[in-house]
C-alpha atoms as a PDB file:
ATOM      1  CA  UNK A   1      16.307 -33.530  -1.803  1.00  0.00           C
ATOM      2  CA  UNK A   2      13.302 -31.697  -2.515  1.00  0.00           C
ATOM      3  CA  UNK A   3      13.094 -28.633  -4.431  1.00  0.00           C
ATOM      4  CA  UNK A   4      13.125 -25.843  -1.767  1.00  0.00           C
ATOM      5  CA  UNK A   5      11.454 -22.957  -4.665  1.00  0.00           C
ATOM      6  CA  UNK A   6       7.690 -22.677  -4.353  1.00  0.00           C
ATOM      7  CA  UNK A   7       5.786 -23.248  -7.361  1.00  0.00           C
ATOM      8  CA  UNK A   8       3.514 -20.561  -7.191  1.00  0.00           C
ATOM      9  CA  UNK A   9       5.051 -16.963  -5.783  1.00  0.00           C
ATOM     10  CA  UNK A  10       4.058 -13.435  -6.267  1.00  0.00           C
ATOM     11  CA  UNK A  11       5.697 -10.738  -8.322  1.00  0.00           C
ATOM     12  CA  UNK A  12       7.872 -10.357  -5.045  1.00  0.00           C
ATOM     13  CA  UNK A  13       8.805 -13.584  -3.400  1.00  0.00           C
ATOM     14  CA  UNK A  14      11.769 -11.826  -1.663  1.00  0.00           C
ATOM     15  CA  UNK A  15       9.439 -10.132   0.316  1.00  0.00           C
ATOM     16  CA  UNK A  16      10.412  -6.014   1.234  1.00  0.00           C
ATOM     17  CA  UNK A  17      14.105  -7.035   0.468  1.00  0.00           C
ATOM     18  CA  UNK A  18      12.977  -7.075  -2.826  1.00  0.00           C
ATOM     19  CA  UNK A  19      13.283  -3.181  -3.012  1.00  0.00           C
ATOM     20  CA  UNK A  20      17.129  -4.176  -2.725  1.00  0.00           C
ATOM     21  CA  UNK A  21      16.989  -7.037  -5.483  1.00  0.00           C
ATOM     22  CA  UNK A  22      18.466  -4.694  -8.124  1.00  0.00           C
ATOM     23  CA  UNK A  23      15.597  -5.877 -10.778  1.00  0.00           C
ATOM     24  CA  UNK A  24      14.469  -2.266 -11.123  1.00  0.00           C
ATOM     25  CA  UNK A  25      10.673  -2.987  -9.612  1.00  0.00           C
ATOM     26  CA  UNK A  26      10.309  -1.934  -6.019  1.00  0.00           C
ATOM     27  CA  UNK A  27       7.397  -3.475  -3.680  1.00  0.00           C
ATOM     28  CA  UNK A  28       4.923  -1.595  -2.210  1.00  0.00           C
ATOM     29  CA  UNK A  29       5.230  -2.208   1.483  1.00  0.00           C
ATOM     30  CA  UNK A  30       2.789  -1.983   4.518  1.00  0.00           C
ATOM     31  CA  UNK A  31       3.856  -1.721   8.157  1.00  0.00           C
ATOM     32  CA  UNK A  32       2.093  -1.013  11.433  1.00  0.00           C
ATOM     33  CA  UNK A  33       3.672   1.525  13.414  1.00  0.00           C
ATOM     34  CA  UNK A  34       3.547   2.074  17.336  1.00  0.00           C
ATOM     35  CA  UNK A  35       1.950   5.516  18.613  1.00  0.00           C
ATOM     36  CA  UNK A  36       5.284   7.201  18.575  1.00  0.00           C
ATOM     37  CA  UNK A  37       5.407   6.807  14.904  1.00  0.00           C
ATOM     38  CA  UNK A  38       8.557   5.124  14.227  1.00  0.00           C
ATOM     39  CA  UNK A  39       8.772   1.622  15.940  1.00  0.00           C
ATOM     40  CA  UNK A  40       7.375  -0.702  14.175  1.00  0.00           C
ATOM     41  CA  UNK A  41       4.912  -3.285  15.609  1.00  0.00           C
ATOM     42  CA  UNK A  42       5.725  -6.136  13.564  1.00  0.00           C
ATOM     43  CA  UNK A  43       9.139  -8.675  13.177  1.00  0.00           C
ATOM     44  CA  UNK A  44      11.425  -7.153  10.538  1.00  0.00           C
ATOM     45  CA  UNK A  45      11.111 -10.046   8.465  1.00  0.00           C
ATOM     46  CA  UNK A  46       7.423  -9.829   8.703  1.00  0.00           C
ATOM     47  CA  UNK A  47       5.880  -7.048   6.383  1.00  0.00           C
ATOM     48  CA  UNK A  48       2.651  -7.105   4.407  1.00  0.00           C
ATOM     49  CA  UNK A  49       3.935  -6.638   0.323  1.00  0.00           C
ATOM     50  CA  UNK A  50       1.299  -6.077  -2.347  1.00  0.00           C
ATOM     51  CA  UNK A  51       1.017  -9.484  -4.662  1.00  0.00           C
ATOM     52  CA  UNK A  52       1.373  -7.288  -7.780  1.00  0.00           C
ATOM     53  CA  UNK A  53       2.134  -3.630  -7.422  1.00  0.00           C
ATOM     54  CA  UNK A  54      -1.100  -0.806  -8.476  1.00  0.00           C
ATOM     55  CA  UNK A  55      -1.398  -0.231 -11.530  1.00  0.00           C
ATOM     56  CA  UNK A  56      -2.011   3.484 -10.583  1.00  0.00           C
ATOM     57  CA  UNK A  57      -0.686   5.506  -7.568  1.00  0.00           C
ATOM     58  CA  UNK A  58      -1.433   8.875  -6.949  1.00  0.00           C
ATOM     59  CA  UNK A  59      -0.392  11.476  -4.235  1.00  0.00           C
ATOM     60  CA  UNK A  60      -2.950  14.724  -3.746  1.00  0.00           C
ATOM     61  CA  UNK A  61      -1.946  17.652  -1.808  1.00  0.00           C
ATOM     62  CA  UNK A  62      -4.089  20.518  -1.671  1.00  0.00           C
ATOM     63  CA  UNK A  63      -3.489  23.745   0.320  1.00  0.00           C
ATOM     64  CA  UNK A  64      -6.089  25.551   2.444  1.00  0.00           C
ATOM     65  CA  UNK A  65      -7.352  28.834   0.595  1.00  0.00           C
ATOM     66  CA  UNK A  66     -10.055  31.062   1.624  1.00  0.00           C
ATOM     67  CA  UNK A  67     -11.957  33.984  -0.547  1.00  0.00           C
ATOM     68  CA  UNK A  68     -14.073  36.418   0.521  1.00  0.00           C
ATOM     69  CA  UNK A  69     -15.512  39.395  -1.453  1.00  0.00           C
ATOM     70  CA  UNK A  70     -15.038  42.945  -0.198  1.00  0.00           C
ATOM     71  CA  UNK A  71     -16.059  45.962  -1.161  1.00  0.00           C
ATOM     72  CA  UNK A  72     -12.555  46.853  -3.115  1.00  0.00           C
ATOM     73  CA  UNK A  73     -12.505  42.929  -4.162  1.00  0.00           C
ATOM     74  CA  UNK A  74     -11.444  39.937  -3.164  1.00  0.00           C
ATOM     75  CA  UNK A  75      -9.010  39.111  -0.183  1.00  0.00           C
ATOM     76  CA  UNK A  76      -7.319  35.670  -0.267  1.00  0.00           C
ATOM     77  CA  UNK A  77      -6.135  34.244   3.109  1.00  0.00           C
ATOM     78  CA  UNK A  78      -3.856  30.929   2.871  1.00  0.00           C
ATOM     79  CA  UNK A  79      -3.855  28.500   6.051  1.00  0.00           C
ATOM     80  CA  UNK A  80      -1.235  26.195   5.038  1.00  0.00           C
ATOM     81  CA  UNK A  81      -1.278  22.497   3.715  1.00  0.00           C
ATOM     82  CA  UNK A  82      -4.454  20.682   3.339  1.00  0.00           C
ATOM     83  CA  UNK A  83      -4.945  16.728   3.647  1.00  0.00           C
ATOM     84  CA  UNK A  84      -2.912  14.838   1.862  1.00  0.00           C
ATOM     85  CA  UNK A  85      -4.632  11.379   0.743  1.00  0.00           C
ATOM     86  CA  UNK A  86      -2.756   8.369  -1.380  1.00  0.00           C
ATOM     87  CA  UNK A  87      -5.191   6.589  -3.511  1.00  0.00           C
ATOM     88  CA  UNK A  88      -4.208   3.293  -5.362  1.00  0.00           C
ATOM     89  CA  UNK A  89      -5.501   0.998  -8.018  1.00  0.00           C
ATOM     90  CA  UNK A  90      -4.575  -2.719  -7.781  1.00  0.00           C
ATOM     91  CA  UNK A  91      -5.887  -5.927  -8.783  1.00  0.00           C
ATOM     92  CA  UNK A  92      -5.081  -9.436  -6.718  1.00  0.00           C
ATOM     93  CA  UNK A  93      -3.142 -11.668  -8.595  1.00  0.00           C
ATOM     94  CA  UNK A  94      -4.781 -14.675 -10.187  1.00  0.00           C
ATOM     95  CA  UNK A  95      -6.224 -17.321  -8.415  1.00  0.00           C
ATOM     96  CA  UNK A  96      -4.275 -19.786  -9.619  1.00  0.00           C
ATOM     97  CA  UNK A  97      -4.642 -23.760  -8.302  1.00  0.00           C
ATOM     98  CA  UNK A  98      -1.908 -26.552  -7.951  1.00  0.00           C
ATOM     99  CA  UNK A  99      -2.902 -28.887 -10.856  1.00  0.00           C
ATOM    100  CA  UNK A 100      -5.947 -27.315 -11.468  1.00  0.00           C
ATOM    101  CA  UNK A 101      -4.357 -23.979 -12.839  1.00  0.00           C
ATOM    102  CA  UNK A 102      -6.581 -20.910 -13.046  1.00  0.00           C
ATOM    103  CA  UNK A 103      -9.921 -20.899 -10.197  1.00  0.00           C
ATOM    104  CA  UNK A 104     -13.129 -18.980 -10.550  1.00  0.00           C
ATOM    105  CA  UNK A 105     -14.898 -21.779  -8.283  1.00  0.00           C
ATOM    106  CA  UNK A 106     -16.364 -19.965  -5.126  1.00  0.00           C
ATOM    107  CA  UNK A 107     -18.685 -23.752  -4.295  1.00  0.00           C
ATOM    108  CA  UNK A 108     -16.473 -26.105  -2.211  1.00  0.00           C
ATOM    109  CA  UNK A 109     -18.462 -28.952  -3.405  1.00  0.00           C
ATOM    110  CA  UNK A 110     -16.882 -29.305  -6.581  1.00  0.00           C
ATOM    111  CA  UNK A 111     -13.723 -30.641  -6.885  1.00  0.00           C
ATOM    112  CA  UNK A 112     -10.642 -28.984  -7.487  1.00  0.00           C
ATOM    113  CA  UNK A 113     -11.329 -26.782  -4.084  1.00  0.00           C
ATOM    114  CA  UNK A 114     -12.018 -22.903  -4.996  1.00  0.00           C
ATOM    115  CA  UNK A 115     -10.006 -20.110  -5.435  1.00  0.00           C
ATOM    116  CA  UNK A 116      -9.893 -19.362  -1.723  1.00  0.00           C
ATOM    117  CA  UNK A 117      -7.442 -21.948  -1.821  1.00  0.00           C
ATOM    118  CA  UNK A 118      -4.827 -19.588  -3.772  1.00  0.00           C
ATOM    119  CA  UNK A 119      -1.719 -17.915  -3.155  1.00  0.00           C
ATOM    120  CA  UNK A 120      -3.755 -14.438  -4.599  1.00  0.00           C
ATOM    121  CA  UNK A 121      -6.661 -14.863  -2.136  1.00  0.00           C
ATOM    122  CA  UNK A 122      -4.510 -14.915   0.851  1.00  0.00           C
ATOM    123  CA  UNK A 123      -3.229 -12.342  -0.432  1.00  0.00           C
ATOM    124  CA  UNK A 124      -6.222 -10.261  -0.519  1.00  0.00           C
ATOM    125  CA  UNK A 125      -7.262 -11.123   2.528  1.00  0.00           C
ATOM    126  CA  UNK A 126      -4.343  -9.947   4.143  1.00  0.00           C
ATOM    127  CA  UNK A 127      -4.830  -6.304   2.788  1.00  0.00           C
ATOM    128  CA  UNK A 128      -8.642  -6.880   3.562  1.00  0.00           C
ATOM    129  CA  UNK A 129      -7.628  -7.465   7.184  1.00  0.00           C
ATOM    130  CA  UNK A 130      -4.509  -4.664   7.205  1.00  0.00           C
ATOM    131  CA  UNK A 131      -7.819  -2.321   6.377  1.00  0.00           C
ATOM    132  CA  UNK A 132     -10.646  -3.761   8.786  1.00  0.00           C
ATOM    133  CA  UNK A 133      -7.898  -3.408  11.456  1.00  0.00           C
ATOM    134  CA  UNK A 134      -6.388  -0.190  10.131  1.00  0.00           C
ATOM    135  CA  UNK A 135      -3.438  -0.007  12.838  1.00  0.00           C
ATOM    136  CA  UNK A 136      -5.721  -1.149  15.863  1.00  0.00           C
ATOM    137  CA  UNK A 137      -4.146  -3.805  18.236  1.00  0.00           C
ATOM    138  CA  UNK A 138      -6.394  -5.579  19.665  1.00  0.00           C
ATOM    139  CA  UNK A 139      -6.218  -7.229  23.319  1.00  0.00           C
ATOM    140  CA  UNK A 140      -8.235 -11.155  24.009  1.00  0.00           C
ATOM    141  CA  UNK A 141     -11.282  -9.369  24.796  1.00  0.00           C
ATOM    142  CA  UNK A 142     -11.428  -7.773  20.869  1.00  0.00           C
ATOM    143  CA  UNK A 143     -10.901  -4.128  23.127  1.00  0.00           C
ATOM    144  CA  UNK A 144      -8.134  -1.659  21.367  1.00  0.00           C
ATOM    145  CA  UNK A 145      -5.530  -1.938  23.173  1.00  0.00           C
ATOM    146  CA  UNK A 146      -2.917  -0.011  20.875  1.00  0.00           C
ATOM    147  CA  UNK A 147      -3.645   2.412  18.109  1.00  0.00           C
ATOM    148  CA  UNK A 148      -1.166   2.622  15.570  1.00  0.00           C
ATOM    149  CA  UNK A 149      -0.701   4.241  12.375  1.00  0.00           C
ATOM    150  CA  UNK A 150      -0.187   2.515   8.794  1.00  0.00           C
ATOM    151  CA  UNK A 151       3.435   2.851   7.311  1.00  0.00           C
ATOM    152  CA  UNK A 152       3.457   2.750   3.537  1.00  0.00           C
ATOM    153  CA  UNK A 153       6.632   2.578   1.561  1.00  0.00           C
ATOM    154  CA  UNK A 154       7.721   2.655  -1.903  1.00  0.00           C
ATOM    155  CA  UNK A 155      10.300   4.086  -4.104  1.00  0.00           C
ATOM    156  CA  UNK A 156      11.968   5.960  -1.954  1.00  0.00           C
ATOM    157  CA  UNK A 157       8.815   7.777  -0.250  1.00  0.00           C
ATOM    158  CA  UNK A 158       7.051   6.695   3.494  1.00  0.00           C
ATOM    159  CA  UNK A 159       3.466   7.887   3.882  1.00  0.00           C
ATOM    160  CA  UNK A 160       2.250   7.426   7.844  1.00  0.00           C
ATOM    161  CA  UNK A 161      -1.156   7.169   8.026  1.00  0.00           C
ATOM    162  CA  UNK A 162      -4.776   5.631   7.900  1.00  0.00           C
ATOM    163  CA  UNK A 163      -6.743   3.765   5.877  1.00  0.00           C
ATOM    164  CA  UNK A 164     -10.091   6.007   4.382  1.00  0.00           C
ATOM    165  CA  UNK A 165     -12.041   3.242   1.768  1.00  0.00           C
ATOM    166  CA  UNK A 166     -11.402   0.081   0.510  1.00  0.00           C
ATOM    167  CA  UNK A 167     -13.299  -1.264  -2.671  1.00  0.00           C
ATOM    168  CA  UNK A 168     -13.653  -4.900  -4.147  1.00  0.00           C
ATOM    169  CA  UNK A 169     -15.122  -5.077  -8.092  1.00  0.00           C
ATOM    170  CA  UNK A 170     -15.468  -8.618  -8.786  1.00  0.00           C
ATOM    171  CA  UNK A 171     -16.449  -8.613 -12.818  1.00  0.00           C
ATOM    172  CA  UNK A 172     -17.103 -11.166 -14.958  1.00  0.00           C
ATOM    173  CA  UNK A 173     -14.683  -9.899 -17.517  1.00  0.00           C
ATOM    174  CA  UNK A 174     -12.398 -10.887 -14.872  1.00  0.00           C
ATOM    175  CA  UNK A 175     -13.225 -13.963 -13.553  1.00  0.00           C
ATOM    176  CA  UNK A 176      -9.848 -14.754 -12.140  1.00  0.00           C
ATOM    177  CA  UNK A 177      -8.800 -12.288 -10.117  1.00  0.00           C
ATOM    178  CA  UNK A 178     -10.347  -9.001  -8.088  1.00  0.00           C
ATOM    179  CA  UNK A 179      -9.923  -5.205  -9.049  1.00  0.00           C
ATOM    180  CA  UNK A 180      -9.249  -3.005  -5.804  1.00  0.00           C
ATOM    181  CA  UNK A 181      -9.008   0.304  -5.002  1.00  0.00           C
ATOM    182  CA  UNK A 182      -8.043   2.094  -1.755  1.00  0.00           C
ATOM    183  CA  UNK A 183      -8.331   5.654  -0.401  1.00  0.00           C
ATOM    184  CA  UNK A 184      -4.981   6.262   2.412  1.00  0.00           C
ATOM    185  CA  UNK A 185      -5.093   9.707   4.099  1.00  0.00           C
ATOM    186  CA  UNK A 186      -1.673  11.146   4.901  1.00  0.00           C
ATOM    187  CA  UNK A 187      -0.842  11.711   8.004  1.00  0.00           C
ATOM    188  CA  UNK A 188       3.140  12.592   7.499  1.00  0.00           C
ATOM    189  CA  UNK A 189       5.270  11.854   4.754  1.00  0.00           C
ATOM    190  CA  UNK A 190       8.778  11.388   4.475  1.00  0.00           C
ATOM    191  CA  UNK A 191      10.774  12.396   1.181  1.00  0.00           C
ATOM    192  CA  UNK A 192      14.460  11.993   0.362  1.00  0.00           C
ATOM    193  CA  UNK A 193      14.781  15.640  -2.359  1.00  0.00           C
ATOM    194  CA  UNK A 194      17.910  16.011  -4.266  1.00  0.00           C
ATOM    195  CA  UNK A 195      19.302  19.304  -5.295  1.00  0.00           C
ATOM    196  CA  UNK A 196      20.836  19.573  -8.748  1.00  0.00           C
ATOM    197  CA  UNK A 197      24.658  21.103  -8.266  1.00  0.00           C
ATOM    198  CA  UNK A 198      25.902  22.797 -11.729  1.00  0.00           C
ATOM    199  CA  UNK A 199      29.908  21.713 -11.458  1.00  0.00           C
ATOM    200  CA  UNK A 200      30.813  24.521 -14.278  1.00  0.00           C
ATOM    201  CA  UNK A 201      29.589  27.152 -11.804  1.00  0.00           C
ATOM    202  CA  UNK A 202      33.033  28.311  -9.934  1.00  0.00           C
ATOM    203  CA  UNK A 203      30.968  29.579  -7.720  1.00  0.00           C
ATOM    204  CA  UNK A 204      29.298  26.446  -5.936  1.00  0.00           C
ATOM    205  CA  UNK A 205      30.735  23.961  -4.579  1.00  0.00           C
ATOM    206  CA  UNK A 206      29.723  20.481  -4.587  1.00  0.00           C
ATOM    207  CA  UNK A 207      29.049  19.023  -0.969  1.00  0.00           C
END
């Protein structure tokens, strides 16, 4: 029988059950939620999972302060939360070929084919496309028929929200493969918090 294991896979050929794979790494995983902002829009089996996770992830909050001078100084009025945004650092994987190993080649008259042909491009497309489309369903006429929301998940934390910028930086330092960076502004965010309970205090109780 033929082997059944790809050749080529990425860090995360399980897919988003590899947050369960007890390795220690967790994917970072995209889903397209429906308007009410929990049903998701796609097949469970079918979620978009980076190639390679970012190399850098960072969550901003910011809260809403405004000063104004007086007369006997400043007063300081606070509104509340600001936007929250989610900006990432990634890089596709490399373009690797079947037989030919690693692909710079963008002519398709040379042989070999070019790295379009690649596990890693695919994969960049997809995110491309998750961006371009940025929740929007579209109907046969290319009309919006549904506007969702983007679902991101990892480690334990779910960001709802939308796509801001997207940026390719193809280098020749890096022939093989594409840096990318995204901009994701928060919407709603879901956090699981743990409180510390001291069991030498007799006076709290564990729950």
């Amino acid at each position: 029988m033929p082997d059944s294991n790809p050749i080529f896979s990425g860090s995360f050929p399980a897919g988003a059950l590899d947050e369960f794979s007890g390795r220690g790494v967790r994917p970072v995983v995209f889903d397209i939620i429906a308007p009410d902002g929990e049903t998701s829009i796609l097949p469970d089996d079918l979620k978009l999972v980076l190639h390679v996770n970012p190399s850098n992830m960072s969550v901003k909050y910011q809260k809403i302060i405004e000063r104004s001078q007086t007369k006997s100084g400043f007063v300081e009025q606070h509104f509340g939360d600001g936007t929250q945004t989610l900006d990432f650092e990634t890089a596709t994987g490399g373009f690797m070929r079947l037989y030919t190993g690693l692909s710079s080649n963008t002519s398709p008259t040379m042989t070999g084919g070019t790295r379009r042909e690649t596990l890693a491009y695919n994969s960049y497309l997809d995110l491309l496309a998750l961006f371009h489309n940025n929740g929007s369903v579209y109907d046969i006429a290319g009309q919006v028929a549904l506007q969702g929301k983007i679902k991101i998940t990892f480690d334990g934390g779910i960001f709802f929200g939308w796509f801001t910028t997207f940026s390719v930086t193809e280098s020749t330092d890096k022939p093989y493969q594409f840096s990318l960076s995204a901009g994701f502004e928060v919407e709603r965010e879901i956090q699981s918090w743990r409180t510390a309970v001291s069991l030498s205090n007799p006076l709290i109780s564990p729950t």
